[in-house]
PDB file of N, CA and C in Angstrom:
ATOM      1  N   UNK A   1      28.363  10.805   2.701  1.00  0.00           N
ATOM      2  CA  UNK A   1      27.162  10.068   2.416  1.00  0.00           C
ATOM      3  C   UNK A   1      26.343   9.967   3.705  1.00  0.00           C
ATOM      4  N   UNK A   2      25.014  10.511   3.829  1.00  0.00           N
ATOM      5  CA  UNK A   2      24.297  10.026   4.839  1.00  0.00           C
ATOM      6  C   UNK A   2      23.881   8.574   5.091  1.00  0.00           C
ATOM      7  N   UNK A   3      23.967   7.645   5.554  1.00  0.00           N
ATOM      8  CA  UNK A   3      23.422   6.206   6.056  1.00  0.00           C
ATOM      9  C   UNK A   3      22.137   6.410   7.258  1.00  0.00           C
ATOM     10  N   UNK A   4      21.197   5.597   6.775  1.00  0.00           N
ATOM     11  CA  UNK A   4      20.217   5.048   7.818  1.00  0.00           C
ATOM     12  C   UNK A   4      20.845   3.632   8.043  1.00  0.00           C
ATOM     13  N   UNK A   5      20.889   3.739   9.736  1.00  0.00           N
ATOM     14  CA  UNK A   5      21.197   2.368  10.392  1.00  0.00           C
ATOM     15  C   UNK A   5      20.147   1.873  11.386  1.00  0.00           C
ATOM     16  N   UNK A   6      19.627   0.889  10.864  1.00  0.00           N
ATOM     17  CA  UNK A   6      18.501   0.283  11.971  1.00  0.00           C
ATOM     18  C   UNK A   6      19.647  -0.638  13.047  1.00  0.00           C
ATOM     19  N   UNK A   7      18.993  -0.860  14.461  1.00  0.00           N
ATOM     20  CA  UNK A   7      19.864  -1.479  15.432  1.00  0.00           C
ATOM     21  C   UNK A   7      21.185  -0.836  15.444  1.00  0.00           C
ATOM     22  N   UNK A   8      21.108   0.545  15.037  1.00  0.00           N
ATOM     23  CA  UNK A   8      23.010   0.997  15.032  1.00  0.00           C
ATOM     24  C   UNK A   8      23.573   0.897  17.253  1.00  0.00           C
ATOM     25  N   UNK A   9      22.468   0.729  17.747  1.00  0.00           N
ATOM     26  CA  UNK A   9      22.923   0.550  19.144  1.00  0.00           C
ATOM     27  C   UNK A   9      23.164  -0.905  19.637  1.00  0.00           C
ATOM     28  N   UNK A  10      22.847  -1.713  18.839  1.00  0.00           N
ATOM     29  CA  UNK A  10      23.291  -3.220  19.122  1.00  0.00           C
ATOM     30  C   UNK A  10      24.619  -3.391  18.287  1.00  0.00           C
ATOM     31  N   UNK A  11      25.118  -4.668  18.540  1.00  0.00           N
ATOM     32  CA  UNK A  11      26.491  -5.489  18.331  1.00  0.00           C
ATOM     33  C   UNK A  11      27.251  -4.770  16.809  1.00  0.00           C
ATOM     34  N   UNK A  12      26.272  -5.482  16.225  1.00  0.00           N
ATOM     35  CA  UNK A  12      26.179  -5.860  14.608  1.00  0.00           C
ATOM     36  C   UNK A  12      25.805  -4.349  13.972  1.00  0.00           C
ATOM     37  N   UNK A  13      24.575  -3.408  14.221  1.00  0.00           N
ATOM     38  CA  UNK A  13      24.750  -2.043  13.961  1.00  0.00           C
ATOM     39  C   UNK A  13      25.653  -1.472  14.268  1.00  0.00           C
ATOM     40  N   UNK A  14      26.094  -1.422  15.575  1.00  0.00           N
ATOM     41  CA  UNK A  14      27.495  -0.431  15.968  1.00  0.00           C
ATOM     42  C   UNK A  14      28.323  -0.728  15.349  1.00  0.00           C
ATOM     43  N   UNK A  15      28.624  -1.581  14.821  1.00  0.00           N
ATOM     44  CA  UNK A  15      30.300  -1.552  14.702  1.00  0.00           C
ATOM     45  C   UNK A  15      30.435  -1.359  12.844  1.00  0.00           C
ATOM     46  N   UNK A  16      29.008  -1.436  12.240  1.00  0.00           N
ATOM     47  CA  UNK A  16      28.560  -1.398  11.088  1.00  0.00           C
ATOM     48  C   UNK A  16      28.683   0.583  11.321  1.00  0.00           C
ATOM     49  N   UNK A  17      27.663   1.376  12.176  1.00  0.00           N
ATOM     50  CA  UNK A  17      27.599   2.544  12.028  1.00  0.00           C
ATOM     51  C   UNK A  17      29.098   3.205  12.015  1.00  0.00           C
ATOM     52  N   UNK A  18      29.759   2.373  13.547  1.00  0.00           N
ATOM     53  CA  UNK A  18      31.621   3.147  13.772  1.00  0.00           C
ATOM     54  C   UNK A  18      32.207   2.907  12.836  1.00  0.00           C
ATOM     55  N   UNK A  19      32.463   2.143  11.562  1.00  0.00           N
ATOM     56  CA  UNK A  19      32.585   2.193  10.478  1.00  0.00           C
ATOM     57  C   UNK A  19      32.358   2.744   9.262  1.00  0.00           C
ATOM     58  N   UNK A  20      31.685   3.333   9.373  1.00  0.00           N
ATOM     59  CA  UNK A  20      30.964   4.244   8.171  1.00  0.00           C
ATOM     60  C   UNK A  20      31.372   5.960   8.531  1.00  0.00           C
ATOM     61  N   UNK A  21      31.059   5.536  10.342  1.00  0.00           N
ATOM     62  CA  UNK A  21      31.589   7.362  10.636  1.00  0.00           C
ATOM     63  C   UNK A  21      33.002   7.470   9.964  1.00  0.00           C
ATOM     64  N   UNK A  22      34.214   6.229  10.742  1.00  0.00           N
ATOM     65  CA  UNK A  22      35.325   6.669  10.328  1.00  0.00           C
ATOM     66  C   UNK A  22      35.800   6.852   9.339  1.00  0.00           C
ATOM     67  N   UNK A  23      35.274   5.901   7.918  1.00  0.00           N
ATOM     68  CA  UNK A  23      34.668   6.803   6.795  1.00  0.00           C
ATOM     69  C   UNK A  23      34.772   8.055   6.334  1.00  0.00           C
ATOM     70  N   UNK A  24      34.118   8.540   7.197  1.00  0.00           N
ATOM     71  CA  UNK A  24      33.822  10.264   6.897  1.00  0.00           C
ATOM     72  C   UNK A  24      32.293  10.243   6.593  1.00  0.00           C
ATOM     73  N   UNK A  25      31.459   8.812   6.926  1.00  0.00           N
ATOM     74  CA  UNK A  25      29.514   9.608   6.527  1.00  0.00           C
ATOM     75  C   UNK A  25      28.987   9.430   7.895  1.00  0.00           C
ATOM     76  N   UNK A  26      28.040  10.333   7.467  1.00  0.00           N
ATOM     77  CA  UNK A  26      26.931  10.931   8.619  1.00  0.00           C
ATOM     78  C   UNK A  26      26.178   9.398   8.797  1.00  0.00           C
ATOM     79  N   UNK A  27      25.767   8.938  10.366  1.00  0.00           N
ATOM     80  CA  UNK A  27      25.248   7.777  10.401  1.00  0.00           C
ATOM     81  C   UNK A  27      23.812   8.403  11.207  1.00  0.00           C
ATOM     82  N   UNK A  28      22.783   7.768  10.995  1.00  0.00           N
ATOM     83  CA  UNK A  28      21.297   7.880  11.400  1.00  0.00           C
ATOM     84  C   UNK A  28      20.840   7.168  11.936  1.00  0.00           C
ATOM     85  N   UNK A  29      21.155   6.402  13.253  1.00  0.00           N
ATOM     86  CA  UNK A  29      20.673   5.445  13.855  1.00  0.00           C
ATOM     87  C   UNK A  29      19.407   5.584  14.337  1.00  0.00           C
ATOM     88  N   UNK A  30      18.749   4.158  14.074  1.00  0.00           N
ATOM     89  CA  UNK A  30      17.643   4.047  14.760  1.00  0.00           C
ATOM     90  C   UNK A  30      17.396   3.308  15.919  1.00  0.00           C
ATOM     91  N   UNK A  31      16.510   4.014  17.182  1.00  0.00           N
ATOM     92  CA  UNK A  31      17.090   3.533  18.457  1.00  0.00           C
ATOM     93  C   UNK A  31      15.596   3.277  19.448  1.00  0.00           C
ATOM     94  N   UNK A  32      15.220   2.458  19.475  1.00  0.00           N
ATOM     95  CA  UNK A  32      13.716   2.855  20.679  1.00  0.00           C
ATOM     96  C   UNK A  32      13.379   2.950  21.965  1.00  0.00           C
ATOM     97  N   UNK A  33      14.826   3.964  22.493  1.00  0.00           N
ATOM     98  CA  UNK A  33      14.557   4.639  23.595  1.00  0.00           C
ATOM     99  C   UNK A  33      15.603   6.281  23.447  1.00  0.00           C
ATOM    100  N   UNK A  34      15.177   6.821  24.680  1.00  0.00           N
ATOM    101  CA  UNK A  34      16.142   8.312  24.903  1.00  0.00           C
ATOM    102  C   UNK A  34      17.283   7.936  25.129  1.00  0.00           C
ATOM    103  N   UNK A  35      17.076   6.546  25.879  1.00  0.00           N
ATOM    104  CA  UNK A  35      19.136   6.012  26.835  1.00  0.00           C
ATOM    105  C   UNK A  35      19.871   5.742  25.286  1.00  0.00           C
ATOM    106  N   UNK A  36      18.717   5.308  24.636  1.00  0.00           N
ATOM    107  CA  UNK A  36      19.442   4.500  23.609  1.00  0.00           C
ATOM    108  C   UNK A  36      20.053   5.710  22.389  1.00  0.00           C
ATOM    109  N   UNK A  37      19.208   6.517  22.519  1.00  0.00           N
ATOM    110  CA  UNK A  37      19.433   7.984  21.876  1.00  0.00           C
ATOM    111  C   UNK A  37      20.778   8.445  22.424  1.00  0.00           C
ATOM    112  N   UNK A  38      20.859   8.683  23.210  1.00  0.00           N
ATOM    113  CA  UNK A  38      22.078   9.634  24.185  1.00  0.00           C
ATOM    114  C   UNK A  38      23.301   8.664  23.961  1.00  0.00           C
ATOM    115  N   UNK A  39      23.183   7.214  24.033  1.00  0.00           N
ATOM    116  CA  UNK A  39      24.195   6.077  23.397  1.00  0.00           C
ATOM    117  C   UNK A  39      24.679   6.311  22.063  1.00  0.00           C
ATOM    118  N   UNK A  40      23.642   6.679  21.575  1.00  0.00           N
ATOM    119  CA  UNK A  40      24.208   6.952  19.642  1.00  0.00           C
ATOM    120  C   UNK A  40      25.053   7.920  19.844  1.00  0.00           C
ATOM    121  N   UNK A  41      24.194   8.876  20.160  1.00  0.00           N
ATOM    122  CA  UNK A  41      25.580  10.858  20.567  1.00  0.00           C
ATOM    123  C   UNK A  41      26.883  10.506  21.088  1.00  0.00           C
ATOM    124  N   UNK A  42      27.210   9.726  21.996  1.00  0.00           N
ATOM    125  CA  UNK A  42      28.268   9.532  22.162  1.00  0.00           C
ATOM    126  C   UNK A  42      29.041   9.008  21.226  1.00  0.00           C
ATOM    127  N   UNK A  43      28.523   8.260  20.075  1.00  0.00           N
ATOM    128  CA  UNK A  43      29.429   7.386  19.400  1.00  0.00           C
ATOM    129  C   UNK A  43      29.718   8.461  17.764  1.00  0.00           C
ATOM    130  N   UNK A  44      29.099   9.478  17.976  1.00  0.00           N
ATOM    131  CA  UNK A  44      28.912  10.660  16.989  1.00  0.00           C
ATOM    132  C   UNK A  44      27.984   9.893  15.832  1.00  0.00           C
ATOM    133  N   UNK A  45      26.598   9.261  16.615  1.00  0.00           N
ATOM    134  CA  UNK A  45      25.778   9.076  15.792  1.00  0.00           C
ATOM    135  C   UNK A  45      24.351   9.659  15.987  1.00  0.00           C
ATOM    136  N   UNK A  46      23.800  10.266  14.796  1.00  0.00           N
ATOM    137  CA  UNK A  46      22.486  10.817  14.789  1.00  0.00           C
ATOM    138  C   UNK A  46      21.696  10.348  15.558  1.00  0.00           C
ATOM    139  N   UNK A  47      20.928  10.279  16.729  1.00  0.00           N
ATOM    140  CA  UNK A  47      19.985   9.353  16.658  1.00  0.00           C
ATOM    141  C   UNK A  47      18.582   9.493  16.289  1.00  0.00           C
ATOM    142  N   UNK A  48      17.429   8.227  16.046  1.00  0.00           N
ATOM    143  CA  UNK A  48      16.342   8.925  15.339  1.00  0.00           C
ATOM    144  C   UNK A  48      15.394   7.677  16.547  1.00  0.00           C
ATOM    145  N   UNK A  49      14.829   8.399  17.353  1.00  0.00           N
ATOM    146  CA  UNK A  49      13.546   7.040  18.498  1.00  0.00           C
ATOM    147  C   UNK A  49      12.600   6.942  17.469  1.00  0.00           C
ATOM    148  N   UNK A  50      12.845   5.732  17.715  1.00  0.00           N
ATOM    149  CA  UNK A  50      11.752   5.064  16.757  1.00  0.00           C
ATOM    150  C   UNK A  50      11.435   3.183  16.890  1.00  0.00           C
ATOM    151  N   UNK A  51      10.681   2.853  16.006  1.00  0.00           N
ATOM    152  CA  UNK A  51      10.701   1.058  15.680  1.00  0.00           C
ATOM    153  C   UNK A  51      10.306   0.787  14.879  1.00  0.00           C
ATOM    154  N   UNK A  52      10.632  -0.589  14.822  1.00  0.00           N
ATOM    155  CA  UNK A  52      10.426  -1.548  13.315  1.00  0.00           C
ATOM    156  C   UNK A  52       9.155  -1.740  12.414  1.00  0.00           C
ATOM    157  N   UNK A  53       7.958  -1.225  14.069  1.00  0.00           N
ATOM    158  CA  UNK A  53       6.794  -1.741  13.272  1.00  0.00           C
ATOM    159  C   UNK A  53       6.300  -0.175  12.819  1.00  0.00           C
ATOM    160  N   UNK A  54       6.708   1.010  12.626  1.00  0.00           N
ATOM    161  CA  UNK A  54       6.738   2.100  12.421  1.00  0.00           C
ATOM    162  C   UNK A  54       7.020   2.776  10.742  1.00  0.00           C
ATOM    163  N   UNK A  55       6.111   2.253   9.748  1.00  0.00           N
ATOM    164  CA  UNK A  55       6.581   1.912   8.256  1.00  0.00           C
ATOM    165  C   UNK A  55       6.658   3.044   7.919  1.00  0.00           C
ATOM    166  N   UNK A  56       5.926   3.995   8.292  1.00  0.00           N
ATOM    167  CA  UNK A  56       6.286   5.477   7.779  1.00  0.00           C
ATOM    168  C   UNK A  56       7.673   5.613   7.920  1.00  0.00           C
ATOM    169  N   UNK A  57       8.046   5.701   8.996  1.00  0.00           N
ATOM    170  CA  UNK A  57       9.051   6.550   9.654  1.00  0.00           C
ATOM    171  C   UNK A  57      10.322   5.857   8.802  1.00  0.00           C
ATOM    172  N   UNK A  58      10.178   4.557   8.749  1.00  0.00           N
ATOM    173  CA  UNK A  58      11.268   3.449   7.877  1.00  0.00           C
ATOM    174  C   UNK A  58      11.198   4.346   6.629  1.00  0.00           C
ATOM    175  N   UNK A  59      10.111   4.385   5.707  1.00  0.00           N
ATOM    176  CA  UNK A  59       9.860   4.524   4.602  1.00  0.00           C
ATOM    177  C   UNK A  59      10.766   6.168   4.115  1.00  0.00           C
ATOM    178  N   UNK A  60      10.553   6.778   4.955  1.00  0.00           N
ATOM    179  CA  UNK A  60      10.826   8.256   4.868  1.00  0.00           C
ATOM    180  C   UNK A  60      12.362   8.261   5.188  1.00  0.00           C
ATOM    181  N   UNK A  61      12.474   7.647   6.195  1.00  0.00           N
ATOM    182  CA  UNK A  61      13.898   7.568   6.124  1.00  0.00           C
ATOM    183  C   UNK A  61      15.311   6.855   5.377  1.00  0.00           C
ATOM    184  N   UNK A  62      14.551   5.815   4.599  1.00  0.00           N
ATOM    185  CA  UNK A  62      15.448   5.352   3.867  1.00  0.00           C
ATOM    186  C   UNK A  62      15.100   6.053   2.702  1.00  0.00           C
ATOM    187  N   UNK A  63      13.997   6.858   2.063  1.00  0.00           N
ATOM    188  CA  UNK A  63      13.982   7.297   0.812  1.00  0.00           C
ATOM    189  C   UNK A  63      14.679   8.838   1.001  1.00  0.00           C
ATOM    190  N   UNK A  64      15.120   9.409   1.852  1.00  0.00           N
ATOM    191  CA  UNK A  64      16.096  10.660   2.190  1.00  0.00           C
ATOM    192  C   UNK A  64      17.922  10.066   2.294  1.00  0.00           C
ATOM    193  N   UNK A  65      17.998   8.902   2.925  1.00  0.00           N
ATOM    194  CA  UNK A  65      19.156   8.674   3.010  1.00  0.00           C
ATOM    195  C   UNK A  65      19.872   7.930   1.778  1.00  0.00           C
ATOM    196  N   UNK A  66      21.554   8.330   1.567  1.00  0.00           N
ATOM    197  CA  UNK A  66      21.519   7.302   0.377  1.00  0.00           C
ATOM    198  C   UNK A  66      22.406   6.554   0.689  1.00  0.00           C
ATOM    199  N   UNK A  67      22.207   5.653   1.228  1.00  0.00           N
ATOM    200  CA  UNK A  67      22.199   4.356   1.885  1.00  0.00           C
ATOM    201  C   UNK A  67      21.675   4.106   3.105  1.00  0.00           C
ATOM    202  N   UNK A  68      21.057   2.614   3.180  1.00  0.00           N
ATOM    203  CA  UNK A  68      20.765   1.734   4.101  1.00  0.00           C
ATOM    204  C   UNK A  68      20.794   0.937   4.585  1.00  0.00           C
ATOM    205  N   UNK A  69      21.453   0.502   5.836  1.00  0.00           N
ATOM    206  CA  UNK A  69      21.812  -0.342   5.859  1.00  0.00           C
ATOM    207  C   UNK A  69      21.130  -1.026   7.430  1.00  0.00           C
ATOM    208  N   UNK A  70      20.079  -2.269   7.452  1.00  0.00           N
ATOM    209  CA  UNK A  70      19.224  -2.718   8.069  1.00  0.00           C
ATOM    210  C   UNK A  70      19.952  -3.954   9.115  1.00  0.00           C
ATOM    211  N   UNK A  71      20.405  -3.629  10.052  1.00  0.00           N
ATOM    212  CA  UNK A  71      20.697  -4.492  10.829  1.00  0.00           C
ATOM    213  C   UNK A  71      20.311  -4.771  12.224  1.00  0.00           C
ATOM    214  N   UNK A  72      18.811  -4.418  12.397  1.00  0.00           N
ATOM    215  CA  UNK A  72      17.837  -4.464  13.680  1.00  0.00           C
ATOM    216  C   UNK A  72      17.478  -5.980  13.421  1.00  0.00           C
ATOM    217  N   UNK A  73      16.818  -6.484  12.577  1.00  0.00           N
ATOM    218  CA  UNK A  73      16.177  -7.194  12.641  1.00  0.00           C
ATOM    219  C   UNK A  73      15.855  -7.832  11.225  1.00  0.00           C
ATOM    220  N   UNK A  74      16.532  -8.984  10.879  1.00  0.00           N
ATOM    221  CA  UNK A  74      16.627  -9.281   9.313  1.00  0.00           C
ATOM    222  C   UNK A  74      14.742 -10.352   9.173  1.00  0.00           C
ATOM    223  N   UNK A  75      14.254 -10.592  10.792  1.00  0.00           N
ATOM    224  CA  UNK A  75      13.130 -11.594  10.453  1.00  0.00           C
ATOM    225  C   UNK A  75      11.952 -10.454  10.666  1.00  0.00           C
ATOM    226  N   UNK A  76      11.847  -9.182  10.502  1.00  0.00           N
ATOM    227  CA  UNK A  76      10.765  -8.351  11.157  1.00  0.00           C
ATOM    228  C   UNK A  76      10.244  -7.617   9.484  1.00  0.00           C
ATOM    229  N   UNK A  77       9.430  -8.565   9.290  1.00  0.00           N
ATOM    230  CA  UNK A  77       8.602  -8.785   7.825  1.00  0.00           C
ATOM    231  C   UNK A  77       7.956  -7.242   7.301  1.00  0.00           C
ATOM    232  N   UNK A  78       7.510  -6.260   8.575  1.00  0.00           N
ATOM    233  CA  UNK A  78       7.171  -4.866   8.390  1.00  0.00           C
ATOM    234  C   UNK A  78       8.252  -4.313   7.818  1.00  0.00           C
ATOM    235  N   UNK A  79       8.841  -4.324   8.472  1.00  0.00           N
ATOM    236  CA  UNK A  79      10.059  -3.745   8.079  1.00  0.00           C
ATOM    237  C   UNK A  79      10.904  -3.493   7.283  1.00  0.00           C
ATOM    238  N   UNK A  80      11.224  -4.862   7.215  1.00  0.00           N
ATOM    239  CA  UNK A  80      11.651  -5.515   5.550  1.00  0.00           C
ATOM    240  C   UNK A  80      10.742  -5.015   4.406  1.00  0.00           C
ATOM    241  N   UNK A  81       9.585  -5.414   4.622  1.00  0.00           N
ATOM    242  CA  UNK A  81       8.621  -4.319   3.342  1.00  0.00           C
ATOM    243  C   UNK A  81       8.589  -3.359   3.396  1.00  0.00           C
ATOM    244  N   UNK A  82       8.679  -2.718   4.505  1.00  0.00           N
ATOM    245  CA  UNK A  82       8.809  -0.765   4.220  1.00  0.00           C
ATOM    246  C   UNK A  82       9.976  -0.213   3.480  1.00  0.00           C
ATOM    247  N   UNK A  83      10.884  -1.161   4.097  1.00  0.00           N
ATOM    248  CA  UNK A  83      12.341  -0.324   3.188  1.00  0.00           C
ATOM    249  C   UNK A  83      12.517  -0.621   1.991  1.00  0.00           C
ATOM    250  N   UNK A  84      11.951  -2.075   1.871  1.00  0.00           N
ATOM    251  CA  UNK A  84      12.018  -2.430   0.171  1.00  0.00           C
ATOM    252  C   UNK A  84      10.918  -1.394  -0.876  1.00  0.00           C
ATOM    253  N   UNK A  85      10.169  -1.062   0.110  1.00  0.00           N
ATOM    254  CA  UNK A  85       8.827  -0.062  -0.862  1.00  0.00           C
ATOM    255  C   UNK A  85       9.696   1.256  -0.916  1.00  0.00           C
ATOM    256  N   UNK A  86      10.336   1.596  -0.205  1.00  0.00           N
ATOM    257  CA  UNK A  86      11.153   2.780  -0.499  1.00  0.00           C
ATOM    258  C   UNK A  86      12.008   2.565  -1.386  1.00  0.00           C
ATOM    259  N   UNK A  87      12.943   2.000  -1.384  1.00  0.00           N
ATOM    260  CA  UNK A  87      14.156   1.934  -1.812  1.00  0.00           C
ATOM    261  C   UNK A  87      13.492   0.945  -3.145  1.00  0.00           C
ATOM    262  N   UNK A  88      12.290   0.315  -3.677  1.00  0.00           N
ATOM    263  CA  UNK A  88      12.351   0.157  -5.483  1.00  0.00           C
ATOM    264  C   UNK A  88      11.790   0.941  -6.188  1.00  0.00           C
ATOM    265  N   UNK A  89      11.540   1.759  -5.417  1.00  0.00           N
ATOM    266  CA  UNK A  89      11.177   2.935  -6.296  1.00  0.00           C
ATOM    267  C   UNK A  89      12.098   4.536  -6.748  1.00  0.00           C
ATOM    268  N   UNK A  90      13.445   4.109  -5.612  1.00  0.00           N
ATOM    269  CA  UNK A  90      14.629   5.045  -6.084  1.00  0.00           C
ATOM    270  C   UNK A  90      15.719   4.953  -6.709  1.00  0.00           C
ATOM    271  N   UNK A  91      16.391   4.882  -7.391  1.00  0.00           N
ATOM    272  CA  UNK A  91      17.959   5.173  -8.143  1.00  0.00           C
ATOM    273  C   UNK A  91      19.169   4.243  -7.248  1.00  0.00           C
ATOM    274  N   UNK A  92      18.250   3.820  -5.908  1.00  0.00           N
ATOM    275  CA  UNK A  92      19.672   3.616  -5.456  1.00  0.00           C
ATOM    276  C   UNK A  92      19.909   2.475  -5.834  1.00  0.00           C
ATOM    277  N   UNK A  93      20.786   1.639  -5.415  1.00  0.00           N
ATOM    278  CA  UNK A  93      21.808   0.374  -5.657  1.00  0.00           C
ATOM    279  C   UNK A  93      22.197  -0.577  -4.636  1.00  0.00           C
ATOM    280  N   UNK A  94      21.546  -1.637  -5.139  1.00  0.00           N
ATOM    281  CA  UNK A  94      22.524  -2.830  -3.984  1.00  0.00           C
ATOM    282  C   UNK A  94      23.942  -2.876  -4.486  1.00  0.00           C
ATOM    283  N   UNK A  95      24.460  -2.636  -3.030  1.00  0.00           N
ATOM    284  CA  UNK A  95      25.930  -3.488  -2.993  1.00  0.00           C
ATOM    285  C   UNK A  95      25.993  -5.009  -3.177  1.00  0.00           C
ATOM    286  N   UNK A  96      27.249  -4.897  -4.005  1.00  0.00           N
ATOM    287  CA  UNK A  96      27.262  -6.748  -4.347  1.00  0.00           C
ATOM    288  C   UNK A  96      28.117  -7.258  -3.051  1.00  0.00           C
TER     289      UNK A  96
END
């Protein structure tokens, strides 16, 4: 399964993304720098530079991945609406 992970380089993303790798799925972190990029590779995670206030890039990426899982920033209101505009308009599924 591919996953988009927002904040997969902080606390609460990492240990959310190192979980999913060991798994066996591809993780897509989102990161807004190169250090922070080259941090994901080591952890055998995709990385994608980017940010929150960036709705395209959210939008596109959670409607390619199938799952998402948002743990940058639960109060960053852009954000939160970009992925929700993606994701009610696809097939996918909240976890209970």
């Amino acid at each position: 399964m591919n996953v988009f992970v927002t904040g997969a380089g902080g606390y609460i993303g990492g240990s959310v993304a190192a979980g999913l790798i060991k798994r066996g799925h591809m993780v897509i972190g989102l990161t807004r720098t190169a250090v922070g990029a080259e941090q994901l590779k080591s952890y055998a995670i995709d990385p994608l530079i980017g940010n929150l206030d960036d709705s395209g890039l959210l939008k596109r990426e959670a409607s390619v991945a199938d799952m998402v899982s948002d743990t940058a920033n639960a109060d960053h209101r852009g954000a939160v609406k970009a992925l929700n505009s993606a994701l009610s308009h696809s097939e996918k599924k909240e976890l209970d």
